[in-house]
N, C-alpha and C. Protein backbone atom coordinates (compact mmCIF):
# COMPACT_ATOMS: atom_id res chain seq x y z
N UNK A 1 -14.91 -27.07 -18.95
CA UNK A 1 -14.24 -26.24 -17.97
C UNK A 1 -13.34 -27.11 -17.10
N UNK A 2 -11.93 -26.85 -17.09
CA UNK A 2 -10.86 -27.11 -16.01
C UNK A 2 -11.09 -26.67 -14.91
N UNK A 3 -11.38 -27.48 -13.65
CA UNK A 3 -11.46 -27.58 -12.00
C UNK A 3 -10.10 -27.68 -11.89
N UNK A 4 -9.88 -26.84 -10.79
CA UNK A 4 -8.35 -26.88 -10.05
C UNK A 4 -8.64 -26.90 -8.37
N UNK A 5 -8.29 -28.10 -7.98
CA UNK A 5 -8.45 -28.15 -6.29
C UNK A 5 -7.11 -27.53 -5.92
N UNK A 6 -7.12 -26.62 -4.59
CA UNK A 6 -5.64 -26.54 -4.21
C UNK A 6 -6.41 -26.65 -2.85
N UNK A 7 -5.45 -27.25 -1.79
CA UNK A 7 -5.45 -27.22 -0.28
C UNK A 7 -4.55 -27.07 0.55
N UNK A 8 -4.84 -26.51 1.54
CA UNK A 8 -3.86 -26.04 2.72
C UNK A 8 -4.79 -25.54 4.31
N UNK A 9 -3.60 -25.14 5.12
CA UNK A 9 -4.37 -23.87 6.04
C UNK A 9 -4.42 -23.34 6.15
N UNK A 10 -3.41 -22.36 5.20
CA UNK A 10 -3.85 -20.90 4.93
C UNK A 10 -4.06 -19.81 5.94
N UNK A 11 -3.34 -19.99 6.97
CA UNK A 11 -3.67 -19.20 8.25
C UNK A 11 -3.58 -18.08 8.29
N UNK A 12 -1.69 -17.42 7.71
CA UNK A 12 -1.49 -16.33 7.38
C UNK A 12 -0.92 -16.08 6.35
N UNK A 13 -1.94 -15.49 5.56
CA UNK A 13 -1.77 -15.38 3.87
C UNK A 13 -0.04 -14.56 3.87
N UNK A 14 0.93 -15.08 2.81
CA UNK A 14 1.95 -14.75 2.38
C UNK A 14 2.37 -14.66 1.09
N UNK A 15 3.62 -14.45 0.60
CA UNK A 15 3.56 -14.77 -0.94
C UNK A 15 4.06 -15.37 -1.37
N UNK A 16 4.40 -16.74 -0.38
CA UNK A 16 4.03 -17.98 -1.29
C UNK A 16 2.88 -18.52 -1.20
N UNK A 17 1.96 -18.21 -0.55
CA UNK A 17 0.57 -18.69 -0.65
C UNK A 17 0.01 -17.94 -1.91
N UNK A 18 0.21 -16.29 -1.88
CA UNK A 18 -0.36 -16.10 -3.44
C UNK A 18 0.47 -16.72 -4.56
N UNK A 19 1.82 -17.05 -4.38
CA UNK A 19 2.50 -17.90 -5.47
C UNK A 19 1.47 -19.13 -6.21
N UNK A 20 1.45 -19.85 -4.71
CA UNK A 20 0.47 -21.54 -4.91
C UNK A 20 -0.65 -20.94 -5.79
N UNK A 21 -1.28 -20.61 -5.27
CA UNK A 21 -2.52 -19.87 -5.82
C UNK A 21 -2.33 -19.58 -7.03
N UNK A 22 -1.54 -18.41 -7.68
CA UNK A 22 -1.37 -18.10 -8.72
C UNK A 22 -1.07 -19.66 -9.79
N UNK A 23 0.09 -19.99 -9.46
CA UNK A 23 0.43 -21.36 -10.11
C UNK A 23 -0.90 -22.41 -10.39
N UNK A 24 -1.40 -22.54 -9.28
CA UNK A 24 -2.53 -23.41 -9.22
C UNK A 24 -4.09 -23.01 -10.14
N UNK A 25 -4.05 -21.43 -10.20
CA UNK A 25 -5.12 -20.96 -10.76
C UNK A 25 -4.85 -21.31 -12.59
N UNK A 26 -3.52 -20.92 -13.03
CA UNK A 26 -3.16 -21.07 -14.17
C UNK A 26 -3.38 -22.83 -14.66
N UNK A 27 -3.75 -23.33 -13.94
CA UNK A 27 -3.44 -24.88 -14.70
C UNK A 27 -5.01 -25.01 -15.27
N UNK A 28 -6.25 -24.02 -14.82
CA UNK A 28 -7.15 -24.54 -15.32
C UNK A 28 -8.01 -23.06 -15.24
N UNK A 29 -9.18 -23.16 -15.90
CA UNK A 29 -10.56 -22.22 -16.05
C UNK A 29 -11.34 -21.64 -15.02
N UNK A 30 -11.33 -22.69 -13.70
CA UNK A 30 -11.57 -22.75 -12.24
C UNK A 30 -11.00 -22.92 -10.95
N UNK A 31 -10.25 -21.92 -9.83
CA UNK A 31 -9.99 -22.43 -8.96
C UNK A 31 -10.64 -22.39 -7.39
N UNK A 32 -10.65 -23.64 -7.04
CA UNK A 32 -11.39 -24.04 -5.59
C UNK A 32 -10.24 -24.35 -4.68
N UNK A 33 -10.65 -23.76 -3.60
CA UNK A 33 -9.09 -24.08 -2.89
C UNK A 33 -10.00 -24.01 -1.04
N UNK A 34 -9.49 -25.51 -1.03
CA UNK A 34 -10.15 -26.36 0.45
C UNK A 34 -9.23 -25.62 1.91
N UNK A 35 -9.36 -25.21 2.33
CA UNK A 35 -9.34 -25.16 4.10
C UNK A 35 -9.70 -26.13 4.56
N UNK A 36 -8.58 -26.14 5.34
CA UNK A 36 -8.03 -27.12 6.70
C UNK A 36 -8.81 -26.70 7.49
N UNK A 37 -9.53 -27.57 7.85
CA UNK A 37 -11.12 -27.62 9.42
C UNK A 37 -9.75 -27.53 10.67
N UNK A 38 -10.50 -25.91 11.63
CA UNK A 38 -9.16 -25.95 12.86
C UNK A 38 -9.31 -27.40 13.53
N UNK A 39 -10.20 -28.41 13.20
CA UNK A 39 -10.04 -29.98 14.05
C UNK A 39 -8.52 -30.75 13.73
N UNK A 40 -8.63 -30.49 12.61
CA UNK A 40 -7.62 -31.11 11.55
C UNK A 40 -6.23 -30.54 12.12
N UNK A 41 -6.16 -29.46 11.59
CA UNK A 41 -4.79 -28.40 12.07
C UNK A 41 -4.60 -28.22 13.35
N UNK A 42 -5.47 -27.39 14.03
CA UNK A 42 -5.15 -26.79 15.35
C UNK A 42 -4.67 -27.58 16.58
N UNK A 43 -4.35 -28.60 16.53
CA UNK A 43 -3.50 -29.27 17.59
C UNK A 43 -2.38 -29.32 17.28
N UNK A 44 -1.78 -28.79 16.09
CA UNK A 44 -0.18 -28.82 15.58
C UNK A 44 -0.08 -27.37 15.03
N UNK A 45 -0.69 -26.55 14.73
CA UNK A 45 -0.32 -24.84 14.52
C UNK A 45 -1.02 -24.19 15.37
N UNK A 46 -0.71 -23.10 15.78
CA UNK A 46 -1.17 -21.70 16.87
C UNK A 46 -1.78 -21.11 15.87
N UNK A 47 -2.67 -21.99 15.23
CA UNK A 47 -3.49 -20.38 14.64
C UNK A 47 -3.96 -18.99 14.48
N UNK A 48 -3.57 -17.99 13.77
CA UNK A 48 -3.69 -16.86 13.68
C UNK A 48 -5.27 -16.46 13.71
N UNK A 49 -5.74 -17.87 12.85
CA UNK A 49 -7.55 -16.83 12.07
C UNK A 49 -8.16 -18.44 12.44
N UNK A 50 -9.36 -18.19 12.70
CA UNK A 50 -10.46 -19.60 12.77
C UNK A 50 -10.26 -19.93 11.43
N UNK A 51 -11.16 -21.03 11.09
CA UNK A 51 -11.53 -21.79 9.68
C UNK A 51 -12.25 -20.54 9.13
N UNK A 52 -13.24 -20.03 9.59
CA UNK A 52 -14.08 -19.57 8.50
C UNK A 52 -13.47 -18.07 8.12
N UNK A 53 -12.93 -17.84 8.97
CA UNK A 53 -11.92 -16.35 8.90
C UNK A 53 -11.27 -16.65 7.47
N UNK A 54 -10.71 -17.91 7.95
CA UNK A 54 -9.41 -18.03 6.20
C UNK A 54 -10.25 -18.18 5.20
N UNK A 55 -11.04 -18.82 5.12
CA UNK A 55 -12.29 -19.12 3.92
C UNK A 55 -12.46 -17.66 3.43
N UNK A 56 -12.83 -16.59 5.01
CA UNK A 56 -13.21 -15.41 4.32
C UNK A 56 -12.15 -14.82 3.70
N UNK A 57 -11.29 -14.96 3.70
CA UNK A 57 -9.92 -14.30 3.28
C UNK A 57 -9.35 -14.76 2.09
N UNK A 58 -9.33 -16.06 1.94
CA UNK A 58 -9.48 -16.66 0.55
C UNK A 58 -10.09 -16.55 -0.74
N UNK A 59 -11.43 -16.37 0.28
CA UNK A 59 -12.73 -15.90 -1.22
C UNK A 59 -13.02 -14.68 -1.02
N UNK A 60 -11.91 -13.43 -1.12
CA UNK A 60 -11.61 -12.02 -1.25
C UNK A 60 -10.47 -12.17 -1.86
N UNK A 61 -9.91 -13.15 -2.51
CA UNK A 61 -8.91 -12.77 -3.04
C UNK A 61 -9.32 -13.25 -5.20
N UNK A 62 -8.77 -12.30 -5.89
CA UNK A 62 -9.27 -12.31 -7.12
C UNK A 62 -8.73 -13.70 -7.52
N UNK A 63 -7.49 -13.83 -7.33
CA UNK A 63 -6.89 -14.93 -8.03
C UNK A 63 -8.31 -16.72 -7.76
N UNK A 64 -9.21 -16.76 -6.28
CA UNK A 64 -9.58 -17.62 -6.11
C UNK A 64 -11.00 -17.59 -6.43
N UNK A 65 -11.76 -19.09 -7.10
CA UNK A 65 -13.38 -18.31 -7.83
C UNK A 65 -14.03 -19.10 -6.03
N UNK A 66 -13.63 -19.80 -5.38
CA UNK A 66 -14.32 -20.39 -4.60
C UNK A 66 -13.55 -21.18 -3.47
N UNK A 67 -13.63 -20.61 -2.26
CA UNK A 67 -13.14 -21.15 -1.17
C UNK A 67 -14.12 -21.96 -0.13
N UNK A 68 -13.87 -22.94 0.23
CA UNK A 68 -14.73 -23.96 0.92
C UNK A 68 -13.52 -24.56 1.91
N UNK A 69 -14.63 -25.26 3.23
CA UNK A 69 -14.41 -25.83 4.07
C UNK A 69 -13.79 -27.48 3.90
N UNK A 70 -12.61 -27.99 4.49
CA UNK A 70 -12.32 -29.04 3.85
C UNK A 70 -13.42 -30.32 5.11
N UNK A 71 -13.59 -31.37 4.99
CA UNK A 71 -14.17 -32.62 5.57
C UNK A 71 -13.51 -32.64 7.21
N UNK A 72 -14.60 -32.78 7.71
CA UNK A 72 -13.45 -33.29 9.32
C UNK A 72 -13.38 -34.53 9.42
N UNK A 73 -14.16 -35.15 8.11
CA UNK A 73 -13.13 -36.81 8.70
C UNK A 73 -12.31 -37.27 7.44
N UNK A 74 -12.90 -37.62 6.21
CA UNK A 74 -12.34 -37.94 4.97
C UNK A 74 -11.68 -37.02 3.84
N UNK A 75 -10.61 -36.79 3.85
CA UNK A 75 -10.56 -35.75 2.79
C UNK A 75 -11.07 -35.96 1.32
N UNK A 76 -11.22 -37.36 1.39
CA UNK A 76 -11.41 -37.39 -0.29
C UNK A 76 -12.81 -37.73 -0.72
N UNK A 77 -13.43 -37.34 0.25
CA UNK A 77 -15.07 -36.99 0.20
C UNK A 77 -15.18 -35.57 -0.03
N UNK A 78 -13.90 -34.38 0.01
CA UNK A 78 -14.19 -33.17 -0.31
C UNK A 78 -13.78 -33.24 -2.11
N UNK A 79 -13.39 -34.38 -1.91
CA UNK A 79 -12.42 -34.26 -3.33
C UNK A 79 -13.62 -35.00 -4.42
N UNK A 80 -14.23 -35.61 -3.77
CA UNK A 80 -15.57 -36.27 -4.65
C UNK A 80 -16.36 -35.11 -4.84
N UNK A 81 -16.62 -34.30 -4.00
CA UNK A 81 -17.83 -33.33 -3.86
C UNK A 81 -17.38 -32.30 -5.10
N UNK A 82 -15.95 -31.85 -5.02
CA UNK A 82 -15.08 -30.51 -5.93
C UNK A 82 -15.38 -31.48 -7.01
N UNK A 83 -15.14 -32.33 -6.96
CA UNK A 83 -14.65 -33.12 -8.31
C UNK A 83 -13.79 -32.47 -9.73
N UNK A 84 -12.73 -32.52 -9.00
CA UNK A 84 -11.69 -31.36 -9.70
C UNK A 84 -10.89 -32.38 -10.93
N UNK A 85 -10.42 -31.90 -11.72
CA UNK A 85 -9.51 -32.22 -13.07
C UNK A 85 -8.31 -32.35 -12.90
N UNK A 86 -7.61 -31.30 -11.54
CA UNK A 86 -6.10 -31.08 -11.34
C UNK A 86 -6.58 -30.92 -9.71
N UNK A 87 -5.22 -31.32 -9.10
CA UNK A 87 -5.52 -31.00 -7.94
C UNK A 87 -4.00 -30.65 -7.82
N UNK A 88 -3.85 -29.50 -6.75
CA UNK A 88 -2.38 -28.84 -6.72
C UNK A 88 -1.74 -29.07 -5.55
N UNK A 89 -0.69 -29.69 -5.18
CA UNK A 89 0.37 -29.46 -3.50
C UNK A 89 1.33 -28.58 -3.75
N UNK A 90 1.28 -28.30 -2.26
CA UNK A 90 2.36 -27.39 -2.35
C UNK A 90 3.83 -28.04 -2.20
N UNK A 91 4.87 -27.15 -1.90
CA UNK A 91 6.18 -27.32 -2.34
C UNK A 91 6.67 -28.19 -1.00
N UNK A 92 5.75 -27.95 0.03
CA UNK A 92 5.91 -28.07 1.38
C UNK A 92 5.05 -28.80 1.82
N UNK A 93 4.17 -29.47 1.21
CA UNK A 93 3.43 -30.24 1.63
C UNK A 93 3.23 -31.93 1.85
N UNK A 94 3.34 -32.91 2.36
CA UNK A 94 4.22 -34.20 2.83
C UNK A 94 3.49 -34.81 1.51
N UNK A 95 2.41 -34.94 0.79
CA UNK A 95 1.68 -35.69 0.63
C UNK A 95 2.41 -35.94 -0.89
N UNK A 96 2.25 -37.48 -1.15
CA UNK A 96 3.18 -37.82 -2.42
C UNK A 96 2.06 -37.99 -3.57
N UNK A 97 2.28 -37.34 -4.88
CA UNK A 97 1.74 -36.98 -5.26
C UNK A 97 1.31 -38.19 -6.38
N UNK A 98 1.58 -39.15 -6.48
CA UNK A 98 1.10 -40.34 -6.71
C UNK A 98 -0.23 -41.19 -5.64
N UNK A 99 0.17 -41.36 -4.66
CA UNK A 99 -0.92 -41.31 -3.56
C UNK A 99 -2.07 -40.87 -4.15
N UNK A 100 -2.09 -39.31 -3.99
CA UNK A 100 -3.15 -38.45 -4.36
C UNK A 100 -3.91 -38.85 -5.38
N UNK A 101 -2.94 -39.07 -6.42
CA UNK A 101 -3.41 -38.96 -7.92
C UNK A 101 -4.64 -40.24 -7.86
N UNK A 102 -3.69 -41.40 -6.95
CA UNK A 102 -4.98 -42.44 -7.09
C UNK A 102 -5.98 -42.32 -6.20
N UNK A 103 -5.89 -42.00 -5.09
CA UNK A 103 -6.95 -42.03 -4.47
C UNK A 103 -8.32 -40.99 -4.59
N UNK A 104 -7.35 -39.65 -5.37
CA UNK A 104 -8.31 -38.65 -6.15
C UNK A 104 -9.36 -39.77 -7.27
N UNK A 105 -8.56 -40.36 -7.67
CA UNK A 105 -9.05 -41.08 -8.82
C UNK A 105 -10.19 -42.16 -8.88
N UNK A 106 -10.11 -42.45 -7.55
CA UNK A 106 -10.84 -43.77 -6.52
C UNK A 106 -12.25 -42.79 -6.40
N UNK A 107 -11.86 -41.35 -6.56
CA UNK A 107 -13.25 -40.84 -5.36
C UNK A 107 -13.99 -39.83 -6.58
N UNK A 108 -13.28 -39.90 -7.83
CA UNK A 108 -14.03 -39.00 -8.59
C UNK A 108 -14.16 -39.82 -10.09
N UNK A 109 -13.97 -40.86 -9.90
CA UNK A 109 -13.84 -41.83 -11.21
C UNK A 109 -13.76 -41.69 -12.89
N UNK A 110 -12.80 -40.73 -12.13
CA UNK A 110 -12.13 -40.02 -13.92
C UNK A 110 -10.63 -40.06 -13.09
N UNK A 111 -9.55 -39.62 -14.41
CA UNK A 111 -8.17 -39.25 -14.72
C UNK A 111 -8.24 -37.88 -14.19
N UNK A 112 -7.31 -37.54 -12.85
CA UNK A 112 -7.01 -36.43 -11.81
C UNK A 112 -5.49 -36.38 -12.25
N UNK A 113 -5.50 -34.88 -12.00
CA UNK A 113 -3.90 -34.40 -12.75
C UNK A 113 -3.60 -33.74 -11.13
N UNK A 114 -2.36 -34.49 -10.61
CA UNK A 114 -2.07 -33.88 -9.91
C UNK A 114 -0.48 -33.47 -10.10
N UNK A 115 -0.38 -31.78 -9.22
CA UNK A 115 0.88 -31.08 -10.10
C UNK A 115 1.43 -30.75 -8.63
N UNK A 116 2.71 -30.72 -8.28
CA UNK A 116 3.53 -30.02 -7.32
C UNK A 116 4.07 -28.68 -7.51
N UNK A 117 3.34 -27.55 -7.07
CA UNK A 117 3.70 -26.71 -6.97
C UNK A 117 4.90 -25.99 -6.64
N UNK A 118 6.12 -25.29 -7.26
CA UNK A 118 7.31 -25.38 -6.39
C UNK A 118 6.98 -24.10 -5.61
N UNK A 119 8.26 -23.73 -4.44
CA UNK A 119 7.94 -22.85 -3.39
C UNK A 119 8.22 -21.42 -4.34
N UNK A 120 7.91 -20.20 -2.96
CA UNK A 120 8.68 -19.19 -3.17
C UNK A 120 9.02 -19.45 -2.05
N UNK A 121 10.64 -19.55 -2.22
CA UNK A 121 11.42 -19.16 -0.63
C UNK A 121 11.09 -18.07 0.17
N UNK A 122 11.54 -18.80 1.83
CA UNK A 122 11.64 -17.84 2.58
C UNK A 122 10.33 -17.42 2.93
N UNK A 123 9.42 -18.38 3.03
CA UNK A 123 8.42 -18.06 3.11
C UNK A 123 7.45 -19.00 4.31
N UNK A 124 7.22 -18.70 5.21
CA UNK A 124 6.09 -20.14 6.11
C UNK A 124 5.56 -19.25 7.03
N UNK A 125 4.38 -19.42 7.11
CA UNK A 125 2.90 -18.76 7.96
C UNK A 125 4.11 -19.21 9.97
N UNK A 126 4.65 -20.30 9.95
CA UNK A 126 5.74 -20.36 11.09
C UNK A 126 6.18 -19.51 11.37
N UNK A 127 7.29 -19.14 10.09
CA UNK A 127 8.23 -18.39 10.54
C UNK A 127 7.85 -16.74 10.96
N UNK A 128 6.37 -16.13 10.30
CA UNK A 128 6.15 -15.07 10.09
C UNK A 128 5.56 -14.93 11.63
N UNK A 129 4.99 -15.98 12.01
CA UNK A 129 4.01 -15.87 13.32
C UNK A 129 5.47 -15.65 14.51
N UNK A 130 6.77 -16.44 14.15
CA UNK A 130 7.87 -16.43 15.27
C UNK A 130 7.94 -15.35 15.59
């Protein structure tokens, strides 16, 4: 079975978040998709929903088999725990996807496929909250 990690904060679900999702679900058999702890986020977004709100909102949606809480200190202690096959960014997301690939690789000691998701325009939990 193919593990697919996807992560974000997911605050206010849109459709490029079901885009990611969708994209991200297709690369494998399983998808797990980590929430941003409000420690992490909430000093740089006005959050709409707590952490566990989005979790709940996440794991109500068909496309996702399992939504979980991401680490408040290490992320790649969530990434040991998933121990995922692929792990997905988004289109918008800073993190270079080489980085990932190794340090995924450091924490789950197998070959991690990591894929960049592209966007759907016109789309940011920002602009919708403006």
């Amino acid at each position: 079975m193919k593990r697919v990690m996807a992560q974000g904060c997911f605050d206010v679900i849109h459709p490029g978040h079901l885009h990611y999702l969708e994209k991200s679900a297709d690369l494998g058999d399983e998808l797990v998709v980590v929430v941003a702890r409000d420690s992490r986020v909430g000093y740089r977004k006005n959050l709409a929903f707590n952490e566990d709100e989005r979790v709940e909102i996440l794991n109500a949606l068909e496309t996702v088999d399992r939504a979980v809480l991401g680490s408040e200190d290490d992320i790649y202690s969530t990434v040991k725990e998933i121990d995922p096959d692929v792990i997905t960014v988004g289109y918008d997301q800073s993190h270079e996807t080489e980085e990932v690939q190794k340090l995924a690789e450091d924490a789950t000691d197998h070959d991690v496929k990591v894929k960049r998701i592209s966007g759907k325009e016109d789309y940011s939990s920002s602009k919708i909250k403006n």
